[in-house]
C-alpha atoms as a PDB file:
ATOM      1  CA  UNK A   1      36.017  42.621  13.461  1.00  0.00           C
ATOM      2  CA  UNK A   2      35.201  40.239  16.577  1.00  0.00           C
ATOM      3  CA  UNK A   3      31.414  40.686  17.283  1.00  0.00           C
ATOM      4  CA  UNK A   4      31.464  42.721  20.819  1.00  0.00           C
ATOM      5  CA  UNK A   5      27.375  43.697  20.828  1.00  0.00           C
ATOM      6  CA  UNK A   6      25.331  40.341  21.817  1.00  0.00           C
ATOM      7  CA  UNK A   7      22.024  39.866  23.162  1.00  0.00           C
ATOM      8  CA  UNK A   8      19.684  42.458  25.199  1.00  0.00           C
ATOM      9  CA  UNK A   9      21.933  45.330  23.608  1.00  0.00           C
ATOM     10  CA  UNK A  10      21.804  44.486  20.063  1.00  0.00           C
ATOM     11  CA  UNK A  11      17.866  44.405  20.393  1.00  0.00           C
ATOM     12  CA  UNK A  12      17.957  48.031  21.930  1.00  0.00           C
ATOM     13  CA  UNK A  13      20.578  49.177  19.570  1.00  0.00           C
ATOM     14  CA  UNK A  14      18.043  48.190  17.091  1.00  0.00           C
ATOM     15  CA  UNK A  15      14.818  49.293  18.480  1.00  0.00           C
ATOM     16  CA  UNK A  16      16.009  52.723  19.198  1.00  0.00           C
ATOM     17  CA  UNK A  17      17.969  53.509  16.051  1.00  0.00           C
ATOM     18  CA  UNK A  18      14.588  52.180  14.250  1.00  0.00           C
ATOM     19  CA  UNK A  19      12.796  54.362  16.911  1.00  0.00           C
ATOM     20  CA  UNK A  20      14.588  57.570  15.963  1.00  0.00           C
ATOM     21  CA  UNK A  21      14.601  57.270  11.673  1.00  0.00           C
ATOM     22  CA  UNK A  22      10.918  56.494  12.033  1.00  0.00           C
ATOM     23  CA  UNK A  23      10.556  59.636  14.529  1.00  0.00           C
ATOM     24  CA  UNK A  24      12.553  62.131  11.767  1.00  0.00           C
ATOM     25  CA  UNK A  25      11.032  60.442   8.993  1.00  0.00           C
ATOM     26  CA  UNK A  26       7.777  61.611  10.408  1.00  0.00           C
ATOM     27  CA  UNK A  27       8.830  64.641  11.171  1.00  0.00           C
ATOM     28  CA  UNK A  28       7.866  64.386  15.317  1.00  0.00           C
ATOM     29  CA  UNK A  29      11.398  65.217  15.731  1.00  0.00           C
ATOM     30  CA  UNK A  30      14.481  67.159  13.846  1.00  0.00           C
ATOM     31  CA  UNK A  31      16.690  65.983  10.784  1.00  0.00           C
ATOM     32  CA  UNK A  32      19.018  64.830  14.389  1.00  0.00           C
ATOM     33  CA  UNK A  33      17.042  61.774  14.727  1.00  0.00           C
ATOM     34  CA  UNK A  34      18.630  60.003  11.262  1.00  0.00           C
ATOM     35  CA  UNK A  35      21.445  59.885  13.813  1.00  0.00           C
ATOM     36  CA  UNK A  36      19.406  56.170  14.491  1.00  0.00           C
ATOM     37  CA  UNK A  37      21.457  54.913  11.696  1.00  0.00           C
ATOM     38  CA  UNK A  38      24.152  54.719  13.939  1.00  0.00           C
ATOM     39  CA  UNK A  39      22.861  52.648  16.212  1.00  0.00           C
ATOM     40  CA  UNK A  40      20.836  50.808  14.041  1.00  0.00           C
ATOM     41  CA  UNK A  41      24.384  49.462  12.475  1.00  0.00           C
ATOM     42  CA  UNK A  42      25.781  48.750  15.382  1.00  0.00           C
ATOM     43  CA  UNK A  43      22.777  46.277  16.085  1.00  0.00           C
ATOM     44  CA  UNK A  44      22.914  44.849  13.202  1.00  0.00           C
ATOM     45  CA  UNK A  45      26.607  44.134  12.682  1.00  0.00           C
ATOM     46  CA  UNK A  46      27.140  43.194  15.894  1.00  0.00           C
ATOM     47  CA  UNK A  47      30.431  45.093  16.620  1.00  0.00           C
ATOM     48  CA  UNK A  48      30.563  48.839  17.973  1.00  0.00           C
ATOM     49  CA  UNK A  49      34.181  50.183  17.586  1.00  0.00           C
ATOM     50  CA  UNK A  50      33.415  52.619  20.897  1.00  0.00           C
ATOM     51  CA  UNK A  51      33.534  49.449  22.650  1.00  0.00           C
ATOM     52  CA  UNK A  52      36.387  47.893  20.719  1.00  0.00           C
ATOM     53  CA  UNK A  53      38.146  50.652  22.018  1.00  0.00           C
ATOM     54  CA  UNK A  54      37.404  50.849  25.524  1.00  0.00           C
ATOM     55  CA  UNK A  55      37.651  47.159  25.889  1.00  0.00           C
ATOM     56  CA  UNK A  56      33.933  46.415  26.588  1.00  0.00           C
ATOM     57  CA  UNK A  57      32.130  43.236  25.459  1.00  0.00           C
ATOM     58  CA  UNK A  58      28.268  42.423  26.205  1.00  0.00           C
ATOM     59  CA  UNK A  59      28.616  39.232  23.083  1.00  0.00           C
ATOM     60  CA  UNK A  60      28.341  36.195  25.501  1.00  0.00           C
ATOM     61  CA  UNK A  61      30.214  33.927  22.603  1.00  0.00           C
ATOM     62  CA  UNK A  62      31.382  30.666  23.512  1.00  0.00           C
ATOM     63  CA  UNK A  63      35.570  30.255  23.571  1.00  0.00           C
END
């Protein structure tokens, strides 16, 4: 797994998916907002397999 999530969109992977358990653990919104796991992963591992797919890459690695 080649890390394809860098910078800006890590942080707001991360921010929302932390955003949206907080909001359902709180119960301000529906058992739908533990759906912030998924971005919340994606954050933190750095790879997103939608964009492995698709062929997208926002990871500004040096080659």
């Amino acid at each position: 797994m080649t890390k394809n999530v860098g910078g800006v969109d890590r942080t707001l992977r991360i921010v929302v998916g932390l955003s949206l358990i907080a909001a359902a653990a709180t119960g301000t919104i529906g058992a739908w907002g533990y759906i912030g796991v998924v971005p919340l992963l994606t954050g933190l591992t750095g790879w997103c397999p939608p964009y492995a797919i698709l062929g997208f890459n926002t990871c500004s690695m040096k080659k």
